[in-house]
C-alpha atoms as a PDB file:
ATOM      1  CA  UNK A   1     -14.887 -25.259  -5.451  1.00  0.00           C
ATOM      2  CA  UNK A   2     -13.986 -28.994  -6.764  1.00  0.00           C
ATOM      3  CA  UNK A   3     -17.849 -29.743  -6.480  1.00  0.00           C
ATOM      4  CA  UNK A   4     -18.784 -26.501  -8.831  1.00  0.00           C
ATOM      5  CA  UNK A   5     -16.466 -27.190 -11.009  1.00  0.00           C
ATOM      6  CA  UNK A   6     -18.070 -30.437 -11.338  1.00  0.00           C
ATOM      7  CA  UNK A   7     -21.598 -29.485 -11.904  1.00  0.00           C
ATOM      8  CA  UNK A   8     -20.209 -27.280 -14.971  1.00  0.00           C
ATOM      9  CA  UNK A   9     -17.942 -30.033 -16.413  1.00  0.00           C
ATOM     10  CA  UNK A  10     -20.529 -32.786 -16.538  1.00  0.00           C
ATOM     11  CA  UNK A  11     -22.909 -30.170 -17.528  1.00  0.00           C
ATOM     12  CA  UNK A  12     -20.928 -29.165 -20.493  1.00  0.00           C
ATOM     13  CA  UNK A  13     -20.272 -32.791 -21.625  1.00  0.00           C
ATOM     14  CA  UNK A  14     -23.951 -33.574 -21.528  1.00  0.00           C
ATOM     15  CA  UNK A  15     -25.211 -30.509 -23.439  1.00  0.00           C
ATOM     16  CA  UNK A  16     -22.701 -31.412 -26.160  1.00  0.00           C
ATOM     17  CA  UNK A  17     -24.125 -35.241 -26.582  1.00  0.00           C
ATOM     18  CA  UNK A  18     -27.281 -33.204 -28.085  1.00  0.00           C
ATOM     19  CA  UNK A  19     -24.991 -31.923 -31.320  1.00  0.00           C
ATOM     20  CA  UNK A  20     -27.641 -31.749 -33.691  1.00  0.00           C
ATOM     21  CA  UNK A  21     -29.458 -29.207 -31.235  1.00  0.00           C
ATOM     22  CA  UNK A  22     -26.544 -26.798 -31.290  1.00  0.00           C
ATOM     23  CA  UNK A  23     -26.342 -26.577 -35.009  1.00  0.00           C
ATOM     24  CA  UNK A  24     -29.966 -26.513 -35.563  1.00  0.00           C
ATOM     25  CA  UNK A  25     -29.745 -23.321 -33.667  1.00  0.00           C
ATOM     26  CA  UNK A  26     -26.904 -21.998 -35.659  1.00  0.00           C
ATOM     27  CA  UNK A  27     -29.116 -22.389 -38.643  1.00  0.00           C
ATOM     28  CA  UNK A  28     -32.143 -20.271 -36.674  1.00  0.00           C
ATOM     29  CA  UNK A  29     -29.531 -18.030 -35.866  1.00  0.00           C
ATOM     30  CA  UNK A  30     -28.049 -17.179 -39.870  1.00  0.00           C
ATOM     31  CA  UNK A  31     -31.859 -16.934 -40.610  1.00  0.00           C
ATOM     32  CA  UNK A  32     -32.615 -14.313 -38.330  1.00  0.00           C
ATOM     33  CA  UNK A  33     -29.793 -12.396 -38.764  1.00  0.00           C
ATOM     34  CA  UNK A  34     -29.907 -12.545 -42.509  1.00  0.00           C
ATOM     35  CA  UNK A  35     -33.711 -11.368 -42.291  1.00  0.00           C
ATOM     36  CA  UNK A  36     -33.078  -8.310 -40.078  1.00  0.00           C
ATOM     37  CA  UNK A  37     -29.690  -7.479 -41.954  1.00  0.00           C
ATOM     38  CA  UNK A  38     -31.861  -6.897 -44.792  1.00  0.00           C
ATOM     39  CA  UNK A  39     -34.691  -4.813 -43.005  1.00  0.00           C
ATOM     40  CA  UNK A  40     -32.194  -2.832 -41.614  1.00  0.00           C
ATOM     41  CA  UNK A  41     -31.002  -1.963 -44.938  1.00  0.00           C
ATOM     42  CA  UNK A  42     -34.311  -1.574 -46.253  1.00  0.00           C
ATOM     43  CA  UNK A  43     -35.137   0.908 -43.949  1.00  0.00           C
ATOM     44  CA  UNK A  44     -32.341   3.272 -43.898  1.00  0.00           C
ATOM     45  CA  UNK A  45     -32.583   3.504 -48.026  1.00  0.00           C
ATOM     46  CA  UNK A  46     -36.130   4.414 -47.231  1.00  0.00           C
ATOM     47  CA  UNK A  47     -34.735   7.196 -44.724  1.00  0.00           C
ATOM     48  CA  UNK A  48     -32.691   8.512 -47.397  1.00  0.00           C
ATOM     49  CA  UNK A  49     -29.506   5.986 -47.338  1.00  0.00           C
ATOM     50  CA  UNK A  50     -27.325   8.330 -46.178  1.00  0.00           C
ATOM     51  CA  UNK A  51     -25.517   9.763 -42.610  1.00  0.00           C
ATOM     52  CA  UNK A  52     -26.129   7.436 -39.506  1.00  0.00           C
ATOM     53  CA  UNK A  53     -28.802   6.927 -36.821  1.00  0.00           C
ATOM     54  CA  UNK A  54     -27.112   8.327 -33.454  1.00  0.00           C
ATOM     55  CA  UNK A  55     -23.227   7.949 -34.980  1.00  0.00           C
ATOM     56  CA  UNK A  56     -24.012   4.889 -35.727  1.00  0.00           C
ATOM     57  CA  UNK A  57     -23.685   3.930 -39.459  1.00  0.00           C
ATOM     58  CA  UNK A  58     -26.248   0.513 -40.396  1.00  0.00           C
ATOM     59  CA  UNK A  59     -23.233  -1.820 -40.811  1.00  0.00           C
ATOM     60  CA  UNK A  60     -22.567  -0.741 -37.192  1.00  0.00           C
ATOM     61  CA  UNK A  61     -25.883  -1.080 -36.122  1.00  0.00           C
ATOM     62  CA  UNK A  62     -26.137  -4.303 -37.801  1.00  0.00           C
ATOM     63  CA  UNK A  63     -22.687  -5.901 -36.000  1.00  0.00           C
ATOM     64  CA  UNK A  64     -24.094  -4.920 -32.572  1.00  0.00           C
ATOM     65  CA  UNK A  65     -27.306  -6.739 -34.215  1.00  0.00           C
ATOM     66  CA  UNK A  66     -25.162  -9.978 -34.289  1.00  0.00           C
ATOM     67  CA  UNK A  67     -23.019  -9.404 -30.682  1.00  0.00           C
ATOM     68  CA  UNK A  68     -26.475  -9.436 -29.393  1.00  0.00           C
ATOM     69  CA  UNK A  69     -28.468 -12.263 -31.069  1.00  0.00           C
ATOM     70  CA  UNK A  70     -25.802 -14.582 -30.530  1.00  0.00           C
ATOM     71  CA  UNK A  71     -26.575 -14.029 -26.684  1.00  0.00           C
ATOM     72  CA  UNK A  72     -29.738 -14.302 -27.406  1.00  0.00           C
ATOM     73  CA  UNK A  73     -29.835 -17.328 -28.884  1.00  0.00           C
ATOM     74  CA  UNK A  74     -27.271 -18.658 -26.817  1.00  0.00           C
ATOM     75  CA  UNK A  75     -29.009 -18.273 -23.163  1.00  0.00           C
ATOM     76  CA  UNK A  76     -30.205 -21.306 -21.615  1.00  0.00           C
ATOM     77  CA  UNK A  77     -34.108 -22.374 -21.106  1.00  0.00           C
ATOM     78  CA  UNK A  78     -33.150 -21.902 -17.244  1.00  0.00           C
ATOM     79  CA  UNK A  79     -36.281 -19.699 -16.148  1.00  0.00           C
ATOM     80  CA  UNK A  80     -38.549 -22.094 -17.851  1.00  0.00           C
ATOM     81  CA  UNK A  81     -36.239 -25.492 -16.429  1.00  0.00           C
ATOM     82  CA  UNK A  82     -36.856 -23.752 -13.138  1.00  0.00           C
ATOM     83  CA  UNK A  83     -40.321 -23.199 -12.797  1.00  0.00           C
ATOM     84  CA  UNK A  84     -40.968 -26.617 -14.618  1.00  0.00           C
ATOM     85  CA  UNK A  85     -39.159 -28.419 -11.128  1.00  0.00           C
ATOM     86  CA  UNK A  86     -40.987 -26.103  -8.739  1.00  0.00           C
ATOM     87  CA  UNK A  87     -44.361 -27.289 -10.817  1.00  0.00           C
ATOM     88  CA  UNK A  88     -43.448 -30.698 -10.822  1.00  0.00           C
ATOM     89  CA  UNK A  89     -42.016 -30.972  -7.107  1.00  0.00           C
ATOM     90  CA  UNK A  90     -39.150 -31.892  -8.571  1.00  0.00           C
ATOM     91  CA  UNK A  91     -37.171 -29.284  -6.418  1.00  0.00           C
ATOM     92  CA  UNK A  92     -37.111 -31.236  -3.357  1.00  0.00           C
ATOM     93  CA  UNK A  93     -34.547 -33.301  -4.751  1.00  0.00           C
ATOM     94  CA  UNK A  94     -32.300 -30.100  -4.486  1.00  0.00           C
ATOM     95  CA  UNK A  95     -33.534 -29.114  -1.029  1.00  0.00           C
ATOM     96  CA  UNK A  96     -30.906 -32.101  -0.060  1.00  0.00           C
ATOM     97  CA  UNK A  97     -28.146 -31.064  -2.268  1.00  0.00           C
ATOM     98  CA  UNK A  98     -24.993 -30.125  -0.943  1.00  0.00           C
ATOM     99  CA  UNK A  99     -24.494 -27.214  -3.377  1.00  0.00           C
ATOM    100  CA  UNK A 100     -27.301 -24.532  -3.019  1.00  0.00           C
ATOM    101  CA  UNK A 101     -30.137 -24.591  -5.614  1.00  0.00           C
ATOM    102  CA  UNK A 102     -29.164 -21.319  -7.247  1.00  0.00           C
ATOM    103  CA  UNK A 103     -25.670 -22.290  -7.671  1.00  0.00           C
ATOM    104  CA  UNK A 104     -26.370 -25.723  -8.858  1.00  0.00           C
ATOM    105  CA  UNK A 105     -28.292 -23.842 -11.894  1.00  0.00           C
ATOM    106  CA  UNK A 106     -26.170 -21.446 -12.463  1.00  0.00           C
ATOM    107  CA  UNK A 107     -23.209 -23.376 -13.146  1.00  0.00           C
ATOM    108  CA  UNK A 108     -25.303 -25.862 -15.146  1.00  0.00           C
ATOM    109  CA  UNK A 109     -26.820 -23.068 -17.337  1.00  0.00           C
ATOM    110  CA  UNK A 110     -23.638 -21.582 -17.285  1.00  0.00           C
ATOM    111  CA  UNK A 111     -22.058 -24.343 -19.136  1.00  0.00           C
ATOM    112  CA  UNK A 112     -24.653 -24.313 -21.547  1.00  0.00           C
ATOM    113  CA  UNK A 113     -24.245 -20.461 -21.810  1.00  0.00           C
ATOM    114  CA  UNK A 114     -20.394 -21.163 -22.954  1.00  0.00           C
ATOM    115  CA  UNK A 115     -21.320 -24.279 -25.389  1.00  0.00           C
ATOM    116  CA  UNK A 116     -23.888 -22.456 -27.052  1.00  0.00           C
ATOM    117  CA  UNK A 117     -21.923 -18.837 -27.740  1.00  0.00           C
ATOM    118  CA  UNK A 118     -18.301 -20.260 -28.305  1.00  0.00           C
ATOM    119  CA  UNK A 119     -19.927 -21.428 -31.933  1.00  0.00           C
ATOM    120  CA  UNK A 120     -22.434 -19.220 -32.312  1.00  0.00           C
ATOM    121  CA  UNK A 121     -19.580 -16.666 -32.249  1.00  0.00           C
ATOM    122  CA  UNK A 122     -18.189 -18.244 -35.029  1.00  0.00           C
ATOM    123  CA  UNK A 123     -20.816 -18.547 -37.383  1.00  0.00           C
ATOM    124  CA  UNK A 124     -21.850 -14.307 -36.061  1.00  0.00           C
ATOM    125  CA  UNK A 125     -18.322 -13.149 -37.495  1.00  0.00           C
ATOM    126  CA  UNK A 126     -18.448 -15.369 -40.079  1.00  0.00           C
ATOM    127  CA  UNK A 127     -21.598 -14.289 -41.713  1.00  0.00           C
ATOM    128  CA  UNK A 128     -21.707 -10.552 -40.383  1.00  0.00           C
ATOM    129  CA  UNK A 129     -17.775 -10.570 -42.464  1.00  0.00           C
ATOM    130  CA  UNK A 130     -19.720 -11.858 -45.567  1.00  0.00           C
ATOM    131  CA  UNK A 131     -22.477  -9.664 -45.387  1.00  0.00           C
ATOM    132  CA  UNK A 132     -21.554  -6.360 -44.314  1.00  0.00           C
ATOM    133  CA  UNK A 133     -17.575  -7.133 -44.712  1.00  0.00           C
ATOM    134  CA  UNK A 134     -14.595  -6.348 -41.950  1.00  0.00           C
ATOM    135  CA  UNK A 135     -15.948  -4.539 -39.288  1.00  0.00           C
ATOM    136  CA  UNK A 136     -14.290  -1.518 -38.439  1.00  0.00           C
ATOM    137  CA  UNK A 137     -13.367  -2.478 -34.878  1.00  0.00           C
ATOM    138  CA  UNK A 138     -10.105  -1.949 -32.693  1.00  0.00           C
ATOM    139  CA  UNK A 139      -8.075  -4.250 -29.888  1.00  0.00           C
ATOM    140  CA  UNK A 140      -9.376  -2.300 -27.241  1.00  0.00           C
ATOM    141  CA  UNK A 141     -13.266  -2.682 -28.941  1.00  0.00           C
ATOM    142  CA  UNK A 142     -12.682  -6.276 -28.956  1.00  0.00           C
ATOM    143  CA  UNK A 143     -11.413  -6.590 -25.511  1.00  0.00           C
ATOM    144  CA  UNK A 144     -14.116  -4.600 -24.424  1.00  0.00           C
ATOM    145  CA  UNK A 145     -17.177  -6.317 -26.426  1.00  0.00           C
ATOM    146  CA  UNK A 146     -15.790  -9.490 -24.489  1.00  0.00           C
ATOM    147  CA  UNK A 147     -15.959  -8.438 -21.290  1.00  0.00           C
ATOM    148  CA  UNK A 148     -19.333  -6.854 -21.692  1.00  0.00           C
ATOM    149  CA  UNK A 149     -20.594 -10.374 -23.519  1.00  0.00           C
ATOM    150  CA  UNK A 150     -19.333 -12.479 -20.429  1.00  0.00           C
ATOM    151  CA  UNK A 151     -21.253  -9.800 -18.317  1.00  0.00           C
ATOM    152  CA  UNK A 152     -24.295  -9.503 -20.579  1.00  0.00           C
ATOM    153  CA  UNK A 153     -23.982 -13.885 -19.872  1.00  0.00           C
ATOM    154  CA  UNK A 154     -24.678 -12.954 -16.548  1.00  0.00           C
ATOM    155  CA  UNK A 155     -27.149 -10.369 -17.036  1.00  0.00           C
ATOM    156  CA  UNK A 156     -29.198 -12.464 -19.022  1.00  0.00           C
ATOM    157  CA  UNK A 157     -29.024 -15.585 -16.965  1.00  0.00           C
ATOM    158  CA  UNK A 158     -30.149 -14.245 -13.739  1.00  0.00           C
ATOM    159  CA  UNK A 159     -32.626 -12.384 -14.957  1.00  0.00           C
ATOM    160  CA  UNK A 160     -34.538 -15.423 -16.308  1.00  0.00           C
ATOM    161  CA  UNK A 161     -33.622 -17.212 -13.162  1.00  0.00           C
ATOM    162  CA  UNK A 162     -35.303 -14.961 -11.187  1.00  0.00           C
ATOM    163  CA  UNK A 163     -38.729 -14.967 -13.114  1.00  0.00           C
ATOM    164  CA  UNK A 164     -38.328 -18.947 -13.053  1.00  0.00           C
ATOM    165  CA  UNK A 165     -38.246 -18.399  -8.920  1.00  0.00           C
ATOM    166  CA  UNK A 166     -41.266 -16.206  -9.255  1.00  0.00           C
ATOM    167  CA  UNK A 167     -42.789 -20.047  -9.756  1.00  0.00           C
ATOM    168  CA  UNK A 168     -42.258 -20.663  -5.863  1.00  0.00           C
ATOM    169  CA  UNK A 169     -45.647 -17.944  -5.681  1.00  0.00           C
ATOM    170  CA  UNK A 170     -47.293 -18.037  -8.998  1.00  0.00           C
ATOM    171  CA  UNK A 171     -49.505 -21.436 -10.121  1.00  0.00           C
ATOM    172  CA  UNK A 172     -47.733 -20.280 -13.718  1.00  0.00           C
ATOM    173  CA  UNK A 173     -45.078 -17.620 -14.338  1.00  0.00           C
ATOM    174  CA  UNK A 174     -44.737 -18.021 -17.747  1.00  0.00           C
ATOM    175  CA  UNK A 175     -46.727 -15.632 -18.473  1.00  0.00           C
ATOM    176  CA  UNK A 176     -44.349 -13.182 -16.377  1.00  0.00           C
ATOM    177  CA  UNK A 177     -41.623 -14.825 -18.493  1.00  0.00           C
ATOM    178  CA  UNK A 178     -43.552 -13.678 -21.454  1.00  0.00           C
ATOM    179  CA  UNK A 179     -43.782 -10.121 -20.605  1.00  0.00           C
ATOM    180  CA  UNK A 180     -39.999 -10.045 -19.729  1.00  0.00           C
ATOM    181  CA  UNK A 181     -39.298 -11.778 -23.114  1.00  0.00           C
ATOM    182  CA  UNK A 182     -40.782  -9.043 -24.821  1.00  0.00           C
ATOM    183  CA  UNK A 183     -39.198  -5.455 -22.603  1.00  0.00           C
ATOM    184  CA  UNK A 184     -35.908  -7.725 -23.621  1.00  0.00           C
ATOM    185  CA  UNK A 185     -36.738  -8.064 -27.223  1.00  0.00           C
ATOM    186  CA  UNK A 186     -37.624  -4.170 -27.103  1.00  0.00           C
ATOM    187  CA  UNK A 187     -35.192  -2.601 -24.846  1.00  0.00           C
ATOM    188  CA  UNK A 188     -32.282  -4.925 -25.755  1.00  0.00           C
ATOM    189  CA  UNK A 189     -31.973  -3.981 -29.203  1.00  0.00           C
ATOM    190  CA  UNK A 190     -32.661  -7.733 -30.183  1.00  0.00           C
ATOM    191  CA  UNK A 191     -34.508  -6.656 -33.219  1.00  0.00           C
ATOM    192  CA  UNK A 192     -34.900  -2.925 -33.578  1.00  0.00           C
ATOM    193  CA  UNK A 193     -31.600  -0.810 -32.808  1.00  0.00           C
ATOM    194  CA  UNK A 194     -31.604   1.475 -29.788  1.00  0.00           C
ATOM    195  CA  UNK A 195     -30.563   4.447 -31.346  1.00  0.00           C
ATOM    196  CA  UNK A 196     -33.909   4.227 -33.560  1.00  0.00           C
ATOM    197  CA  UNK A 197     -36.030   4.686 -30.607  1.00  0.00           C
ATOM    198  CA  UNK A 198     -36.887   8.123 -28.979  1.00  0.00           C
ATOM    199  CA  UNK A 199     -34.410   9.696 -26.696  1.00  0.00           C
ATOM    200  CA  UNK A 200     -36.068   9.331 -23.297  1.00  0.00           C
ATOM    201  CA  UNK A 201     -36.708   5.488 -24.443  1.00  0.00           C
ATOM    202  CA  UNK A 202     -32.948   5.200 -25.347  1.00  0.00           C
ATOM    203  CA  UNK A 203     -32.104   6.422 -21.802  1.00  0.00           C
ATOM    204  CA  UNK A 204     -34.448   3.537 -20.319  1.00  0.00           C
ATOM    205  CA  UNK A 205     -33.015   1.774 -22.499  1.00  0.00           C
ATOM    206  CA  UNK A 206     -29.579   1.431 -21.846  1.00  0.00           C
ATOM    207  CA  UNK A 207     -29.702   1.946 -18.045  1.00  0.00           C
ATOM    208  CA  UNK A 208     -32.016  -1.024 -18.153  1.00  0.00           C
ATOM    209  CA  UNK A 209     -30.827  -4.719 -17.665  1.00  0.00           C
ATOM    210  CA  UNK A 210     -31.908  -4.992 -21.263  1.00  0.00           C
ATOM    211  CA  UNK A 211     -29.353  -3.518 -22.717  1.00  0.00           C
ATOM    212  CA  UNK A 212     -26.866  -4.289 -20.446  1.00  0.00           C
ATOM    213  CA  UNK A 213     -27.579  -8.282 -21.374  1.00  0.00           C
ATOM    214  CA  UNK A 214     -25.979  -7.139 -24.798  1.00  0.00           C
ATOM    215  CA  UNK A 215     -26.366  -4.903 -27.057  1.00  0.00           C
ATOM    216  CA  UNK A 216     -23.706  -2.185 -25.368  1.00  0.00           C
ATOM    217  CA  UNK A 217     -21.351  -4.958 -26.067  1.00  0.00           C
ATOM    218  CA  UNK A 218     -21.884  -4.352 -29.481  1.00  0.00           C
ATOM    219  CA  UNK A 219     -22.005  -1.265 -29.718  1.00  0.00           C
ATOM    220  CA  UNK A 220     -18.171  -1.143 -27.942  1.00  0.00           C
ATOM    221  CA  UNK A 221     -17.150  -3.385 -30.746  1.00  0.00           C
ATOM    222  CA  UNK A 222     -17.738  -1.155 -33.567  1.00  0.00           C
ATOM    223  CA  UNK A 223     -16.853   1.708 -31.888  1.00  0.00           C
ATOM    224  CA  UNK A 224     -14.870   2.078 -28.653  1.00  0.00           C
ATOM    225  CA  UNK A 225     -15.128   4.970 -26.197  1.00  0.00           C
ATOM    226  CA  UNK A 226     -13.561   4.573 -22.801  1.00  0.00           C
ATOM    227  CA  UNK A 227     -15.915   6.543 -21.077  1.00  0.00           C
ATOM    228  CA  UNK A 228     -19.003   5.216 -22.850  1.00  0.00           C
ATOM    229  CA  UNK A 229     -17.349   1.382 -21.730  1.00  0.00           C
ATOM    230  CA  UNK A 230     -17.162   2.394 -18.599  1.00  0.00           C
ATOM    231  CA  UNK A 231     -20.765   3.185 -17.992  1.00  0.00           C
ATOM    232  CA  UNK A 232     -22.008   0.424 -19.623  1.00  0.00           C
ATOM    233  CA  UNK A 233     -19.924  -2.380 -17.506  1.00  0.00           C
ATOM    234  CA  UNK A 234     -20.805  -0.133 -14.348  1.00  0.00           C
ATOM    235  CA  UNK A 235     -24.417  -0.613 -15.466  1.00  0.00           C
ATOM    236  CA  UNK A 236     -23.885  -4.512 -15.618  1.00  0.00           C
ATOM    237  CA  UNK A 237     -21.954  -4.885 -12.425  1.00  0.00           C
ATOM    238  CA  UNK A 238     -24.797  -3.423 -10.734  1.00  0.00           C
ATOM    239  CA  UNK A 239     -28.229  -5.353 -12.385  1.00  0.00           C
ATOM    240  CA  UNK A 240     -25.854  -8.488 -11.696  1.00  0.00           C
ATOM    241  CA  UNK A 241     -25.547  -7.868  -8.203  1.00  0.00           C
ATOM    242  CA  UNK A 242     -29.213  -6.918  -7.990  1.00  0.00           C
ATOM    243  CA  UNK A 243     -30.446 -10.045  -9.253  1.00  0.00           C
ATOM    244  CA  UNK A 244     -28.269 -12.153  -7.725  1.00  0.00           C
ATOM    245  CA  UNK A 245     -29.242 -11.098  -4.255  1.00  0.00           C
ATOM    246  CA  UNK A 246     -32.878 -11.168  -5.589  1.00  0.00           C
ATOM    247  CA  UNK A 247     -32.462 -14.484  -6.632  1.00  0.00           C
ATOM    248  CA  UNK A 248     -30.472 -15.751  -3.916  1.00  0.00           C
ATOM    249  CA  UNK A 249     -33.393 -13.427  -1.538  1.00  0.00           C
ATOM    250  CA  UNK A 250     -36.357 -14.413  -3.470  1.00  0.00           C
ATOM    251  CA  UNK A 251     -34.820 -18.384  -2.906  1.00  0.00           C
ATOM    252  CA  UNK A 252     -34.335 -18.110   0.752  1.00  0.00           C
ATOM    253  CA  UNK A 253     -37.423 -16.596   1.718  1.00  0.00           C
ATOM    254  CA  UNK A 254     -39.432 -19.913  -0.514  1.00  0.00           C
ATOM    255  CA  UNK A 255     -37.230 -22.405   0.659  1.00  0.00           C
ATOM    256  CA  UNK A 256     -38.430 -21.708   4.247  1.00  0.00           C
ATOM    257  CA  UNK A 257     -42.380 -21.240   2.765  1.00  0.00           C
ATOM    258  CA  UNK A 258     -41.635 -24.226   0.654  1.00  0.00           C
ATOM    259  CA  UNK A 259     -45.358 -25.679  -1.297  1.00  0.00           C
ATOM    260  CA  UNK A 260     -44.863 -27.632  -4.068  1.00  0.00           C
ATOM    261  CA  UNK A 261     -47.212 -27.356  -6.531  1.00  0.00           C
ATOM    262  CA  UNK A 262     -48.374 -31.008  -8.049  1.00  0.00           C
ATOM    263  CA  UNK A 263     -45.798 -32.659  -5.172  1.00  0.00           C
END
């Protein structure tokens, strides 16, 4: 465990040497929101300005906007990192690591996971508070919001790891990357809210690992329902099993076929 921990402390020291990075993305990150803050109200005056959009009101739509860009902008180029070393031939050098490949990158992209959201928290409360005012929220809403955001972390990161694998039998999968990029942009309420879509979409939707990388955390935020909770952190447990045993599968079976591209 001593070695793990490790990999994620030097990890974390490193990524905060590059300072200027992290508050460049901050500023991307008040941008965006601000931008789609103001669409969203845009469009609901349009729709009449009153009532909600699936009990949702828009400054409730809009905080689970901000839960879920601050992942967003938070995750790690790990997928990309990963493919780039398979590419290169760089991952032999892991091949006679102690710690297993996929764990060595997790708990490096990890760390940057945690460096990147801790502030980008910040400046999300900070601005949403300014904007749309005190959200309406509850202990048990924030409580729950957290745990889905450290699960979402998860979500998110294994996902990408897994199309950044896909390199071991694809000359490129950045292209795959792309496609996933965008069914996460769609279905994970990064830009348009989930309850705007049709119902049978919203039911993809949030039984997808889209969601579930997240925007359920914030819709628990402004607006907790134990059984709704529940479902949604049942629905995480289960993609992040899945693609950890995909990744961990999907690893295994290239190690053994290992051709390095370029190497």
């Amino acid at each position: 465990m001593h070695k793990y921990l490790s990999i994620f402390t030097i990890a974390y020291k490193n990524h905060h040497v590059y300072l200027a990075d992290i508050l460049g993305m901050n500023v991307i990150f008040v941008l965006r929101i601000l931008v789609i803050i103001t669409l969203y109200r845009a469009v609901f005056e349009l729709s009449g300005g009153s009532g909600n959009v699936g009990g949702y009101s828009i400054e409730q739509l809009s905080w689970a906007l901000i839960v879920t860009q601050v992942l967003v902008t938070s995750k790690p180029k790990t997928g990309t990192d990963i493919s780039t070393e398979i590419k290169t031939g760089k991952i032999v050098t892991y091949l006679l690591n102690p710690v297993p490949y996929v764990w060595f990158k997790f708990f490096q992209g990890f760390s940057q996971f945690l460096g990147n959201i801790l502030p980008g928290l910040v400046v999300g409360v900070t601005i949403g508070i300014l904007v749309l005012g005190v959200p309406s929220t509850s202990v048990a809403g924030i409580f729950g919001s957290v745990v889905l955001i450290f699960g979402g972390m998860f979500v998110t990161f294994f996902g990408y790891m897994f199309i950044g694998l896909c390199a071991f039998f694809m000359e490129d999968s950045e292209a795959l990357r792309w496609i996933y990029s965008k069914f996460d942009m769609i279905f994970g309420g990064n830009i348009l809210p989930i309850p705007f879509l049709p119902p049978f979409l919203q039911t993809f939707a949030f039984f997808s690992p889209f969601s579930a990388a997240g925007y359920t955390a914030g819709l628990v935020f402004v607006g907790f329902n134990a059984e709704k909770f529940s479902l949604y952190l049942t629905i995480q447990v289960f993609w992040i099993i899945v693609y950890i045993l995909a990744c961990l599968g999907l690893y295994e079976f290239a190690r053994k076929k290992l051709v390095v591209n370029g190497g």
